[in-house]
N, C-alpha and C. Protein backbone atom coordinates (compact mmCIF):
# COMPACT_ATOMS: atom_id res chain seq x y z
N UNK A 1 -33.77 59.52 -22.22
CA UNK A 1 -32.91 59.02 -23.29
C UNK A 1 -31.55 58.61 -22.74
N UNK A 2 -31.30 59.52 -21.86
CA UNK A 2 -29.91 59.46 -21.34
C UNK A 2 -30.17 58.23 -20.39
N UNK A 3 -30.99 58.13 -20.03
CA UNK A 3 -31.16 56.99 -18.84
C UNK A 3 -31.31 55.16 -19.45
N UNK A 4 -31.92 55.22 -20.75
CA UNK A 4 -31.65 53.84 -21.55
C UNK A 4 -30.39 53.88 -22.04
N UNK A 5 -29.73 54.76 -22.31
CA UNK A 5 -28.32 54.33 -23.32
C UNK A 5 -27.54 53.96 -21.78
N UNK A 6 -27.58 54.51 -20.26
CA UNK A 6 -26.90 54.53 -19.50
C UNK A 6 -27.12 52.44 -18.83
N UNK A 7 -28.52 52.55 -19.07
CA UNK A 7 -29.09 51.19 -18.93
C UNK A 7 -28.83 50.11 -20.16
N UNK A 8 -28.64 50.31 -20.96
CA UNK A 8 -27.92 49.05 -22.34
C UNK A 8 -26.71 49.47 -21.86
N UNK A 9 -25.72 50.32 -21.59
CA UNK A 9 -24.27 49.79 -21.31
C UNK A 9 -24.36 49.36 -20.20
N UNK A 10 -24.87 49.77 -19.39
CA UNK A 10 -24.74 48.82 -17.77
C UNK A 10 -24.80 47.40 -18.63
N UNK A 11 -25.88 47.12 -18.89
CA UNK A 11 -26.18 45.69 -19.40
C UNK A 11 -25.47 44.96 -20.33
N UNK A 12 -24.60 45.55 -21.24
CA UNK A 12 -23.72 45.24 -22.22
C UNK A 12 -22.61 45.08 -21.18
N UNK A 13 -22.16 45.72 -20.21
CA UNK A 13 -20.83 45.80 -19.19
C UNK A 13 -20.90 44.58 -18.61
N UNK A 14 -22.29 44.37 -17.84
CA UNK A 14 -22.80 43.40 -17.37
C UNK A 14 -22.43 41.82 -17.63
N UNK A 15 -22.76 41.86 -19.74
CA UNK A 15 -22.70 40.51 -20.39
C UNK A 15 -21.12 40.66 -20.39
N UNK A 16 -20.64 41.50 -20.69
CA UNK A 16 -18.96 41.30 -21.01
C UNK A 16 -18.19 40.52 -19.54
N UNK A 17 -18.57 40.81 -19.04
CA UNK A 17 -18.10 40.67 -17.46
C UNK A 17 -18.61 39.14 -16.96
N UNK A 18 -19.83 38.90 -17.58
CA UNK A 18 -20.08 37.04 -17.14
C UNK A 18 -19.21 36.24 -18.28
N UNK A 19 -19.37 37.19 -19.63
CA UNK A 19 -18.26 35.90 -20.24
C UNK A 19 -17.02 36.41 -20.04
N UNK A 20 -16.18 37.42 -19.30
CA UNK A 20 -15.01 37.43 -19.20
C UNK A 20 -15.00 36.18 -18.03
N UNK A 21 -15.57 36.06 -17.05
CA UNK A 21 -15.73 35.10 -16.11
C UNK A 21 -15.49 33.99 -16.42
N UNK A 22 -16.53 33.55 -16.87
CA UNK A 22 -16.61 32.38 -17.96
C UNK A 22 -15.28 31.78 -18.65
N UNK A 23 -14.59 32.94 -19.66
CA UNK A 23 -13.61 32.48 -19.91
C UNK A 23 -12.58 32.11 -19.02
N UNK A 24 -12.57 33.32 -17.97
CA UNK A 24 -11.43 33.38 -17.20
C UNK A 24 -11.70 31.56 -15.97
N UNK A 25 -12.54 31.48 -16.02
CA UNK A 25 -13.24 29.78 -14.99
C UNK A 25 -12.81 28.74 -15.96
N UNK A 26 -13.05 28.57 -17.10
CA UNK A 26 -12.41 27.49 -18.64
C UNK A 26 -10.77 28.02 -18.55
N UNK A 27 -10.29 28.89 -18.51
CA UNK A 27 -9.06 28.95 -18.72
C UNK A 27 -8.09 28.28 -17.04
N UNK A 28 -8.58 28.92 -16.40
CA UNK A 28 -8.23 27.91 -14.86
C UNK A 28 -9.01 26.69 -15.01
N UNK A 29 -9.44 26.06 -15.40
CA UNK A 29 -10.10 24.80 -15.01
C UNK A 29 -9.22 23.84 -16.42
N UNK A 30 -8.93 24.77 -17.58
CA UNK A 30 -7.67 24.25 -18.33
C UNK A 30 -6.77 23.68 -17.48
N UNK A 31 -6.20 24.53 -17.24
CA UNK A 31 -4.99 24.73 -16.76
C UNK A 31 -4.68 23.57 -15.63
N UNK A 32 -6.16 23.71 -14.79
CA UNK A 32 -5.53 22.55 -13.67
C UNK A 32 -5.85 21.16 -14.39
N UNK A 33 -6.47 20.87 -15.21
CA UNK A 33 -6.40 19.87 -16.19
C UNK A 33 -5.30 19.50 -16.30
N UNK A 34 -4.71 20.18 -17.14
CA UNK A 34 -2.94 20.48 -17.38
C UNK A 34 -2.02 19.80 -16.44
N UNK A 35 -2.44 20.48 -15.15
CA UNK A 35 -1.35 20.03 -14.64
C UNK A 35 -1.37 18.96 -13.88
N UNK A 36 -2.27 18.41 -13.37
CA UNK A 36 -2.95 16.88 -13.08
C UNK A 36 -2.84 16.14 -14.33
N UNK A 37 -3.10 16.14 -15.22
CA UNK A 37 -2.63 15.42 -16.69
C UNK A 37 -0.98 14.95 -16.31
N UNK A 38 -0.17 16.30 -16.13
CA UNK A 38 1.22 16.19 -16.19
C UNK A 38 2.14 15.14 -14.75
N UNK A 39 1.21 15.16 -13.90
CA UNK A 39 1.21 14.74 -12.71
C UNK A 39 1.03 13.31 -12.81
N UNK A 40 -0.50 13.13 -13.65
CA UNK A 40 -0.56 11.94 -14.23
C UNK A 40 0.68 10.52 -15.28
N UNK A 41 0.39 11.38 -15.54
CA UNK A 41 1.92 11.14 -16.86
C UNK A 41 3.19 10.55 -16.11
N UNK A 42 3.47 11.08 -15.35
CA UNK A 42 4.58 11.28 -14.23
C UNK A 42 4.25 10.07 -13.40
N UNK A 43 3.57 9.99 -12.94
CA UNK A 43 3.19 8.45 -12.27
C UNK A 43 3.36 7.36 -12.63
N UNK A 44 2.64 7.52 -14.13
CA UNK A 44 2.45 6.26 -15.05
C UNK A 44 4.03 5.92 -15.88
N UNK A 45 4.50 6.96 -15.76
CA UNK A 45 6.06 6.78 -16.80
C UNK A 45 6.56 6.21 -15.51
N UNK A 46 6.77 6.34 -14.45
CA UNK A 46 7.53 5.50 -13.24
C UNK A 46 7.61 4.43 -13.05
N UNK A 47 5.88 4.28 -12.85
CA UNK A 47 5.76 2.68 -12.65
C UNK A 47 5.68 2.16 -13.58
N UNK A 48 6.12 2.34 -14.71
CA UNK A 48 6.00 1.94 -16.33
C UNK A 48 7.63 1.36 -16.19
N UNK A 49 8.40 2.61 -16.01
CA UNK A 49 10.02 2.18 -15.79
C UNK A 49 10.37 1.05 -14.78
N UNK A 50 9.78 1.23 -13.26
CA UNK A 50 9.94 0.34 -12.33
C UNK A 50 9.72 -0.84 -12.95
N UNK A 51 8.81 -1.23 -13.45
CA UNK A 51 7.90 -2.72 -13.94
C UNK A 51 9.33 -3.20 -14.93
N UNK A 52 9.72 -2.61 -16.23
CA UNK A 52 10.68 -2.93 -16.87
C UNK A 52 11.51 -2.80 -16.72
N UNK A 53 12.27 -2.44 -15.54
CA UNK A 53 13.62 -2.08 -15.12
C UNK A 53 13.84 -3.26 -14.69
N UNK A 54 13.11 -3.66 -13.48
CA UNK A 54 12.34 -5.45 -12.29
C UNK A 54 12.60 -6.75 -13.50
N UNK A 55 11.71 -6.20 -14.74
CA UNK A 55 11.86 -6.93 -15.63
C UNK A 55 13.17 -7.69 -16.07
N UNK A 56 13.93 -6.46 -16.42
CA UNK A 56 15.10 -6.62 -17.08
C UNK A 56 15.96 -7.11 -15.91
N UNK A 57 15.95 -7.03 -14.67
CA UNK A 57 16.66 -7.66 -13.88
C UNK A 57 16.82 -9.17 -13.07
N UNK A 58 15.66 -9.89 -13.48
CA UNK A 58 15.42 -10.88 -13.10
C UNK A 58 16.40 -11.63 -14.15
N UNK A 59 17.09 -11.52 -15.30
CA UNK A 59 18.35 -12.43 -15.88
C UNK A 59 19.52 -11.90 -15.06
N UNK A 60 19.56 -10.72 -14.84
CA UNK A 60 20.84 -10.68 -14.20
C UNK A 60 20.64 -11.44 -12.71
N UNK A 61 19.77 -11.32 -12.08
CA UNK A 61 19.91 -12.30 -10.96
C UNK A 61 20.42 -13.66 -11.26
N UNK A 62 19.24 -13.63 -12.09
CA UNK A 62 19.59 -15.26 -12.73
C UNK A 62 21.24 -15.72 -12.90
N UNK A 63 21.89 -14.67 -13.63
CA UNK A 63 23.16 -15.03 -13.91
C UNK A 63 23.89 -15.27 -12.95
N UNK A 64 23.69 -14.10 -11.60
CA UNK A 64 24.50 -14.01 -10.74
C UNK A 64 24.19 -15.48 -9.66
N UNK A 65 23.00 -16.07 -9.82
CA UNK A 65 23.22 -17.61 -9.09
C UNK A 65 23.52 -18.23 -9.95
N UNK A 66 23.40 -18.51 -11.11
CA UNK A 66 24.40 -19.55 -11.87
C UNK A 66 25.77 -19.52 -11.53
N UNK A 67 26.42 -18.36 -11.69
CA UNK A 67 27.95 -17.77 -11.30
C UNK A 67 28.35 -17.93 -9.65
N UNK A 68 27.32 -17.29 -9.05
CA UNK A 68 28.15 -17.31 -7.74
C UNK A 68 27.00 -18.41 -6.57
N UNK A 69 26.04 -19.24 -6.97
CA UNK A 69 25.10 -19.93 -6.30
C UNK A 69 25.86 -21.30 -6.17
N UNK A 70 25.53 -21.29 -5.05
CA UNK A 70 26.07 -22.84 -3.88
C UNK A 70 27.01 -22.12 -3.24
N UNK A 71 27.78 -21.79 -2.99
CA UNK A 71 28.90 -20.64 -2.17
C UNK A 71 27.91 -21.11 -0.69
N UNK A 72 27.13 -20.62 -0.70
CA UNK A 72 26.96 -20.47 0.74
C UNK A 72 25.21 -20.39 1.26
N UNK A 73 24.72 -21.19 1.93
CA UNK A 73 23.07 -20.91 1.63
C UNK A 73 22.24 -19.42 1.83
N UNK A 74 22.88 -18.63 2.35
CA UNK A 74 22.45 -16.99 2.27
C UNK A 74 22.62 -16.20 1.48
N UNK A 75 23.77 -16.40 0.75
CA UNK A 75 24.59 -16.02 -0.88
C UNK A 75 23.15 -16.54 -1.46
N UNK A 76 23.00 -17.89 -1.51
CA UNK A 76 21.79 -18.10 -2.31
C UNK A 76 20.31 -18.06 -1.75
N UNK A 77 20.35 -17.58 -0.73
CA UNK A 77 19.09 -17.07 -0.34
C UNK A 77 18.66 -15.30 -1.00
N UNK A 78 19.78 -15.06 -0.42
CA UNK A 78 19.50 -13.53 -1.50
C UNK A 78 19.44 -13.05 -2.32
N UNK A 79 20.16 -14.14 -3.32
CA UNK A 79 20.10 -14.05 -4.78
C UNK A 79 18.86 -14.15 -5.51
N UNK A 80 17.95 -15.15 -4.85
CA UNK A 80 16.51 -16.06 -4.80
C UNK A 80 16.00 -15.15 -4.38
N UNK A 81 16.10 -14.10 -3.21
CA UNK A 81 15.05 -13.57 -2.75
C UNK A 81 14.86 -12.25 -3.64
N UNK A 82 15.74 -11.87 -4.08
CA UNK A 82 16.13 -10.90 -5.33
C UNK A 82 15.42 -11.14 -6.49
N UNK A 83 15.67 -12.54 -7.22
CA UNK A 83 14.90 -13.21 -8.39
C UNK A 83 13.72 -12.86 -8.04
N UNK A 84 12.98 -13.45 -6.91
CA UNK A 84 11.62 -13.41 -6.56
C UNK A 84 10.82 -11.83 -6.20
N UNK A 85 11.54 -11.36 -5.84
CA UNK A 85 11.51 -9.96 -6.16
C UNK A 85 11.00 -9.42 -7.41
N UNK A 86 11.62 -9.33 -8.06
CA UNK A 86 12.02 -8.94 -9.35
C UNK A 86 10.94 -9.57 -10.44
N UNK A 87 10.47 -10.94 -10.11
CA UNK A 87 9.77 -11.48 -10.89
C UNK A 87 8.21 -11.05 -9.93
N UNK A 88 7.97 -11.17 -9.09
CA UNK A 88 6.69 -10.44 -8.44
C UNK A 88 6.77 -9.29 -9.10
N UNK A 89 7.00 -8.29 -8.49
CA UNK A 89 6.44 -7.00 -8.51
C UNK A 89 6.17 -6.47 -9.85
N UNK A 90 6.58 -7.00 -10.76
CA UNK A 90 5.90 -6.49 -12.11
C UNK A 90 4.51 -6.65 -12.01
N UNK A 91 3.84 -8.25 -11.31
CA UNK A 91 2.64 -7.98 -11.74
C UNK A 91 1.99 -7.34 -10.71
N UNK A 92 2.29 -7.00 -9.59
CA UNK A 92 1.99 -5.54 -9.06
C UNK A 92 2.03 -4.47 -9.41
N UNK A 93 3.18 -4.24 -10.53
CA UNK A 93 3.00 -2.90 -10.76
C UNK A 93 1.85 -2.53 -11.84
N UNK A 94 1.94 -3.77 -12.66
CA UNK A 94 0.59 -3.75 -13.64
C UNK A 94 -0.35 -3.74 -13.28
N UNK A 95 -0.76 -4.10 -12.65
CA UNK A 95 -2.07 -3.96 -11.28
C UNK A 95 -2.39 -2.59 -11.03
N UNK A 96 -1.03 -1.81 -10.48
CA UNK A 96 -1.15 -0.95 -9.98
C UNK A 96 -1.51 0.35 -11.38
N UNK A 97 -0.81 0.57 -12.44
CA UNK A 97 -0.86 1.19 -13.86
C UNK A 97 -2.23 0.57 -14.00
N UNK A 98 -3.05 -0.79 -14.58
CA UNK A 98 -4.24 -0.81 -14.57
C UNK A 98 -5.28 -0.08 -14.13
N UNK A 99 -5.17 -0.14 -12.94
CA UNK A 99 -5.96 1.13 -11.71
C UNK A 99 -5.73 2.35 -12.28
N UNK A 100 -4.26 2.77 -13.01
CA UNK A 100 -4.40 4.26 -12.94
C UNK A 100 -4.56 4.36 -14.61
N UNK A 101 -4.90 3.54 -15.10
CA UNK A 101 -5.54 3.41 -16.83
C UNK A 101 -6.85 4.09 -16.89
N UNK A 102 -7.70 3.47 -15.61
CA UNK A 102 -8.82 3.95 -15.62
C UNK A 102 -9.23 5.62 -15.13
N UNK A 103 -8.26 6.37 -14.90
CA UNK A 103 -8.01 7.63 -14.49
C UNK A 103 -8.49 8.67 -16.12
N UNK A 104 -9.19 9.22 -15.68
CA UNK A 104 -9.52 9.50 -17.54
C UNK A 104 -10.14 10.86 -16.79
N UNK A 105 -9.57 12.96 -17.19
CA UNK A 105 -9.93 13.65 -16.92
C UNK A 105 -11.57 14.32 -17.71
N UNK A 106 -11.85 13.02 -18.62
CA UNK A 106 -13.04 13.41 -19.08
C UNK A 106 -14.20 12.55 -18.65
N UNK A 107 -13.95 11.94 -17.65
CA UNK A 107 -14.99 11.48 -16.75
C UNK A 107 -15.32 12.17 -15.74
N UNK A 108 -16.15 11.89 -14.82
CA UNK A 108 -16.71 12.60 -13.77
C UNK A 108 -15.54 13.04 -12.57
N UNK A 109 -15.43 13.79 -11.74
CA UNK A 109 -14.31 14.00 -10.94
C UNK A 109 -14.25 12.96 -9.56
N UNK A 110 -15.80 12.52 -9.65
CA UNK A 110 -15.58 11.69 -8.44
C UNK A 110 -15.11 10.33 -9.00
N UNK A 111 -15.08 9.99 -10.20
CA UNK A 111 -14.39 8.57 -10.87
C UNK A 111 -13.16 8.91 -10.48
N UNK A 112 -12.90 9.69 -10.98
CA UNK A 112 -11.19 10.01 -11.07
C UNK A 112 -10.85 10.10 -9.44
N UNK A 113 -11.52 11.17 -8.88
CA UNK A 113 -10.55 10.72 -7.15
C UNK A 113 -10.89 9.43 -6.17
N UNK A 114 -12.08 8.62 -6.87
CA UNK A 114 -11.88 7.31 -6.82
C UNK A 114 -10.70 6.50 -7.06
N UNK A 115 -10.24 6.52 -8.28
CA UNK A 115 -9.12 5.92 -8.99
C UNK A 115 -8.26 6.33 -8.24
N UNK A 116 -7.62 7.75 -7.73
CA UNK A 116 -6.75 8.06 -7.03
C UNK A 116 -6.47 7.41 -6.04
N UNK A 117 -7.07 7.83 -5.29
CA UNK A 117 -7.47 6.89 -3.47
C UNK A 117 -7.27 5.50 -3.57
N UNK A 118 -8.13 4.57 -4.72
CA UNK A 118 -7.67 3.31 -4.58
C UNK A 118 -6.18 3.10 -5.24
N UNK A 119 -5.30 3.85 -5.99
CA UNK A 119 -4.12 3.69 -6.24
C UNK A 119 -3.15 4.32 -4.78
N UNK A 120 -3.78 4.96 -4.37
CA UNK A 120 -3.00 5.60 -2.70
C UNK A 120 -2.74 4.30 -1.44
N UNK A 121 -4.55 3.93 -1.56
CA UNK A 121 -4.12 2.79 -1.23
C UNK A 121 -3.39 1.64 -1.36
N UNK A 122 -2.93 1.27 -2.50
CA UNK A 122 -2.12 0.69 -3.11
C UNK A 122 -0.74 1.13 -3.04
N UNK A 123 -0.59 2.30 -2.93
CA UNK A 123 0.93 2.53 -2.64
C UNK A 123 1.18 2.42 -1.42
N UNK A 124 0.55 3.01 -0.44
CA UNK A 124 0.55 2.42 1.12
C UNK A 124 0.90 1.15 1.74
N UNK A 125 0.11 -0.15 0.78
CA UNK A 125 0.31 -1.34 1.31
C UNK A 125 1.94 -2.04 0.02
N UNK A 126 2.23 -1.01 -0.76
CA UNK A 126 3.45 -1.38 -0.64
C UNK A 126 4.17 -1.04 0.18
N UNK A 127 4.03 0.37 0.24
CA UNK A 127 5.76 1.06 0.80
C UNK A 127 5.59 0.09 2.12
N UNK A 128 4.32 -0.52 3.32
CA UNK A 128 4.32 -1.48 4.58
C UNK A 128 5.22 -2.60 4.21
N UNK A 129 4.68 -3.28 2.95
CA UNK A 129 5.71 -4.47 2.70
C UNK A 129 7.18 -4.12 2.51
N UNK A 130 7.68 -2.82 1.76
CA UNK A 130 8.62 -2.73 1.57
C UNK A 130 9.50 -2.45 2.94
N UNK A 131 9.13 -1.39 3.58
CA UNK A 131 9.49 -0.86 4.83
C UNK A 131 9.77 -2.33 6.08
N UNK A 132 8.25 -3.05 6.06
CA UNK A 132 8.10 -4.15 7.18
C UNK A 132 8.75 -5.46 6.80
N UNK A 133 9.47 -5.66 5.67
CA UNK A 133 9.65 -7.27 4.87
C UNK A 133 10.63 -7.30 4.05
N UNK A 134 10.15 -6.61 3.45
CA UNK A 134 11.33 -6.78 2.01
C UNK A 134 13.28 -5.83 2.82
N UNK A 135 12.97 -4.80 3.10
CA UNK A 135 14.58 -3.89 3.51
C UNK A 135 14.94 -4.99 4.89
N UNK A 136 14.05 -5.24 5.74
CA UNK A 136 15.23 -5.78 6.77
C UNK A 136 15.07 -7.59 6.53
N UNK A 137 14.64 -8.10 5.93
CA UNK A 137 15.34 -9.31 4.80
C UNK A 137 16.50 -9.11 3.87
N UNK A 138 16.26 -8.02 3.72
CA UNK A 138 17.33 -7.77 3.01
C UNK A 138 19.20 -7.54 3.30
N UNK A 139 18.27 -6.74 4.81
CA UNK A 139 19.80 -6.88 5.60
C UNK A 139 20.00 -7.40 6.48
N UNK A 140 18.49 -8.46 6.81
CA UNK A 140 19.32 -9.64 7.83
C UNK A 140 20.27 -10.86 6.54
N UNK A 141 19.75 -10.77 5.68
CA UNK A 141 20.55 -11.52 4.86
C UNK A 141 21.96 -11.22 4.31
N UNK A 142 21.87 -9.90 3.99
CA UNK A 142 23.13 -9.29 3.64
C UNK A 142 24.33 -9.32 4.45
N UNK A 143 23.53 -8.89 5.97
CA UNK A 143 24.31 -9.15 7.07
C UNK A 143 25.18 -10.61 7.40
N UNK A 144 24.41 -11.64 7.41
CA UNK A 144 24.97 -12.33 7.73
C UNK A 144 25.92 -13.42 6.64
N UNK A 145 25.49 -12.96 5.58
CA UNK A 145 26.64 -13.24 4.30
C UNK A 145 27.64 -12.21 4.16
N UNK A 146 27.60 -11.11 5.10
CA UNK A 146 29.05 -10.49 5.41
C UNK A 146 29.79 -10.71 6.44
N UNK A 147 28.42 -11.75 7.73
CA UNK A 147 29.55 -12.51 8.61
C UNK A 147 30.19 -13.50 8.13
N UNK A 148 29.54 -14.18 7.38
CA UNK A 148 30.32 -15.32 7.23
C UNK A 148 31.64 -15.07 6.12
N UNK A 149 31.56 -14.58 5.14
CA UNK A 149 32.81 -14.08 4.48
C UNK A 149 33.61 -13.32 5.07
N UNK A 150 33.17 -12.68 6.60
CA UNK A 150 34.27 -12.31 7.30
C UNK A 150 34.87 -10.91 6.79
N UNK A 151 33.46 -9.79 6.59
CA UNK A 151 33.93 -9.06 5.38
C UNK A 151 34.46 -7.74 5.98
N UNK A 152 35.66 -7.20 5.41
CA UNK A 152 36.91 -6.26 6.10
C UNK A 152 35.67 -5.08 6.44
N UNK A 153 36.81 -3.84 6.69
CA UNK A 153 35.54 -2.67 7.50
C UNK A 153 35.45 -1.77 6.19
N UNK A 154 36.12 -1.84 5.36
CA UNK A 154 35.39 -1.13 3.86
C UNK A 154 34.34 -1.77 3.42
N UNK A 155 34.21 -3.08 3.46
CA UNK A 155 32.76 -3.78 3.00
C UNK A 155 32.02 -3.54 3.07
N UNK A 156 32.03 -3.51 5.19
CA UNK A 156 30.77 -2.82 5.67
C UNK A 156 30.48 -1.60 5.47
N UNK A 157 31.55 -0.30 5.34
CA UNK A 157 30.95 0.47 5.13
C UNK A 157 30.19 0.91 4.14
N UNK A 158 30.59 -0.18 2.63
CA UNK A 158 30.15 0.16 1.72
C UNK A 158 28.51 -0.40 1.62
N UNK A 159 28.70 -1.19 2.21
CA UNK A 159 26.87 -1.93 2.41
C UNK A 159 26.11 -1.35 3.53
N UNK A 160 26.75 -0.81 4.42
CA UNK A 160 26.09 0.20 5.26
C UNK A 160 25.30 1.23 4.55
N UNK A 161 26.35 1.94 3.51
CA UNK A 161 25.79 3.38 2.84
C UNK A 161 25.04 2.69 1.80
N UNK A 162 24.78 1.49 1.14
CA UNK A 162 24.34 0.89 0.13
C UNK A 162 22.86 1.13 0.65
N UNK A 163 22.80 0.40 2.24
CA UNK A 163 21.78 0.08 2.75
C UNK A 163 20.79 1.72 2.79
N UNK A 164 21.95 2.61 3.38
CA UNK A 164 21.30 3.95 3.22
C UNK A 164 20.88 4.48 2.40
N UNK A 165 21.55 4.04 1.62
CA UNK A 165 21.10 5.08 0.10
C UNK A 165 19.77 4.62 -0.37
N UNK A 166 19.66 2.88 -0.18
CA UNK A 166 18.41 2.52 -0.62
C UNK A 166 16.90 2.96 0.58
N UNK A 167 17.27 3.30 1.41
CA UNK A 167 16.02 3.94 2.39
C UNK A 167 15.87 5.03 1.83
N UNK A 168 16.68 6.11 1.58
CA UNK A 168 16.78 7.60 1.22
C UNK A 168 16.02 7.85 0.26
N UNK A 169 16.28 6.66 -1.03
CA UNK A 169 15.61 6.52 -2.18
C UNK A 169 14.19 5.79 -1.90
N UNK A 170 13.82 4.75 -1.15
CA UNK A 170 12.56 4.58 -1.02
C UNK A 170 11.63 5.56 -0.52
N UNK A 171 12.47 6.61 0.21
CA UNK A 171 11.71 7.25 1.01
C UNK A 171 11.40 8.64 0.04
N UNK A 172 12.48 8.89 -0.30
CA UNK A 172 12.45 9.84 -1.47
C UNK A 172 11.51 9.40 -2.30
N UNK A 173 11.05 8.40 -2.99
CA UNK A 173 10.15 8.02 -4.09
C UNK A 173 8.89 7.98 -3.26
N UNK A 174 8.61 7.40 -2.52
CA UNK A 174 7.45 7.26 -1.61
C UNK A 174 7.05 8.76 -1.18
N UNK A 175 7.44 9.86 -0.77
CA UNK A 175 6.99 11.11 -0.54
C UNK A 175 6.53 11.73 -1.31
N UNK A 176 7.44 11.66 -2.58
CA UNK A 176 7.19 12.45 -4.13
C UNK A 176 5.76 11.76 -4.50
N UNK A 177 5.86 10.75 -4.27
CA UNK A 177 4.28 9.88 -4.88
C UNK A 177 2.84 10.75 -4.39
N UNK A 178 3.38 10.78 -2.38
CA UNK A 178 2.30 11.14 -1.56
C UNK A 178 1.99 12.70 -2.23
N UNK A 179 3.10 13.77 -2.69
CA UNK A 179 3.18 14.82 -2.69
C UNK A 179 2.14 14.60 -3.81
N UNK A 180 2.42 13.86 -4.77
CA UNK A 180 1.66 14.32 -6.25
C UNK A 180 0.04 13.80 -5.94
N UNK A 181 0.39 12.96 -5.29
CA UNK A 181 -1.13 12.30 -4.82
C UNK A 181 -1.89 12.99 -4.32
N UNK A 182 -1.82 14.01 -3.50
CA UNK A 182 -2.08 14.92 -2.55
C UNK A 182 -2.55 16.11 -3.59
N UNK A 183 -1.56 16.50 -4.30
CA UNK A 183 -2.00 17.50 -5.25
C UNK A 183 -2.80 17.04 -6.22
N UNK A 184 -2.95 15.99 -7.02
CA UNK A 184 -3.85 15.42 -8.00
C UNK A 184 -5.59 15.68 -7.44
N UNK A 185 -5.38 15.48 -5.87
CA UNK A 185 -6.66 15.26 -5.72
C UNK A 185 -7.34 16.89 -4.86
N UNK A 186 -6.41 17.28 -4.63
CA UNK A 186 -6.96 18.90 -4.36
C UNK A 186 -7.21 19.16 -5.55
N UNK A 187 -6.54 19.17 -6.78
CA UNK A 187 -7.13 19.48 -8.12
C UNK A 187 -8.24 19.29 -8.17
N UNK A 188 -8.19 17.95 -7.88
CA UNK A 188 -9.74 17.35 -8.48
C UNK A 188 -10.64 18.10 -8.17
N UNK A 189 -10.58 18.32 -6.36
CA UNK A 189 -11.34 18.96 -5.63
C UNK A 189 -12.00 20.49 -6.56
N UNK A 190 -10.53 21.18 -6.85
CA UNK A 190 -10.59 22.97 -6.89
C UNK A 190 -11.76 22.20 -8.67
N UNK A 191 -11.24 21.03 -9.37
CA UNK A 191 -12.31 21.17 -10.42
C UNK A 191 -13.29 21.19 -10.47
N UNK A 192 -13.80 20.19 -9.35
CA UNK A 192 -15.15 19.89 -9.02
C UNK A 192 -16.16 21.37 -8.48
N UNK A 193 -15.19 22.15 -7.76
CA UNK A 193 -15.99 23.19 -7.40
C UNK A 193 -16.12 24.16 -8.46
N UNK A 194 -15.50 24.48 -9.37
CA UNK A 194 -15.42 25.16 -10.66
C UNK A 194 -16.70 24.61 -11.24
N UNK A 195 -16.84 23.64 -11.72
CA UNK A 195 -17.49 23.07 -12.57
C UNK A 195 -19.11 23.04 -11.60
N UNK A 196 -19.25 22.75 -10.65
CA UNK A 196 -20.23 23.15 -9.97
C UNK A 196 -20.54 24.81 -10.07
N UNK A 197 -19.69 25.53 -10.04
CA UNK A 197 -20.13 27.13 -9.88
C UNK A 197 -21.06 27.68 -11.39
């Protein structure tokens, strides 16, 4: 007698203990939901801002060659190369938000670190253009529209640190990206093995 009541609580201990599991595997597999969601979010509000920020700046270029264009052909090379700037990369960045539209945590995990990877890749072959094309156009041009205006040694220093600040910040945005990128997809990973167990 003593030996069945000892055998139904084993077995009752037993069931309590697979669905404490259970819960406790749904409540972490929440959670990293959660925070890949939030990660998500975070991406998409960026390049959401970048795209309309680019946006909104292509009149002020505009203005600034109406106002200060013919001066000098590098004055208006940079102004142009700025416009053109500004008017590209939006539809890159929509490109790029498109790709991460299709990111959906109620699809399969290998869709989703699909989507990842090809948006990784995508940030890669910007930050090359930005790094290889776009920054030192920027300051062979800058440069030499501060030779020719002949510009005092506060100028330079101020377009020196201008120049710095904007690496610091590319580089700063470009890491934070890799960082979240990196974590989005170990998530994925730690989900995929959850959901397999």
């Amino acid at each position: 007698m003593e030996l069945e009541h000892l055998k139904e609580t084993w077995a009752a201990l037993d069931n309590r203990l697979k669905r404490n599991k259970e819960i406790s595997e749904r409540i972490i597999l929440e959670m990293m939901k959660s925070r890949v969601g939030k990660k998500m979010n975070w991406i998409v509000a960026w390049e959401m801002f970048s795209v309309v920020v680019l946006i909104l700046l292509v009149p002020l270029n505009i203005y600034l060659y109406d106002l200060l264009g013919g001066k000098s052909p590098t004055w208006d090379a940079l102004i142009l190369f700025g416009v053109a700037i500004c008017f590209l990369y939006p539809f890159w960045g929509v490109y790029k938000i498109q790709g991460l539209m299709k990111f959906d945590l109620a699809k399969s995990v290998s869709n989703n670190t699909l989507c990842m990877n090809r948006y990784n890749i995508r940030l890669k072959r910007e930050r090359r253009v930005v790094t290889y094309f776009l920054l030192p156009v920027l300051v062979i041009l800058s440069t030499i529209q501060y030779a020719i205006v002949k510009a005092t040694l506060p100028l330079w220093i101020f377009g020196t640190c201008v120049f710095i600040l904007a690496v610091l910040i590319c580089y700063w945005s470009y890491k934070k990206y890799t960082r979240d990128i990196d974590s989005i997809l170990r998530s994925l990973d730690e989900i995929d093995e959850l959901k397999e167990e």
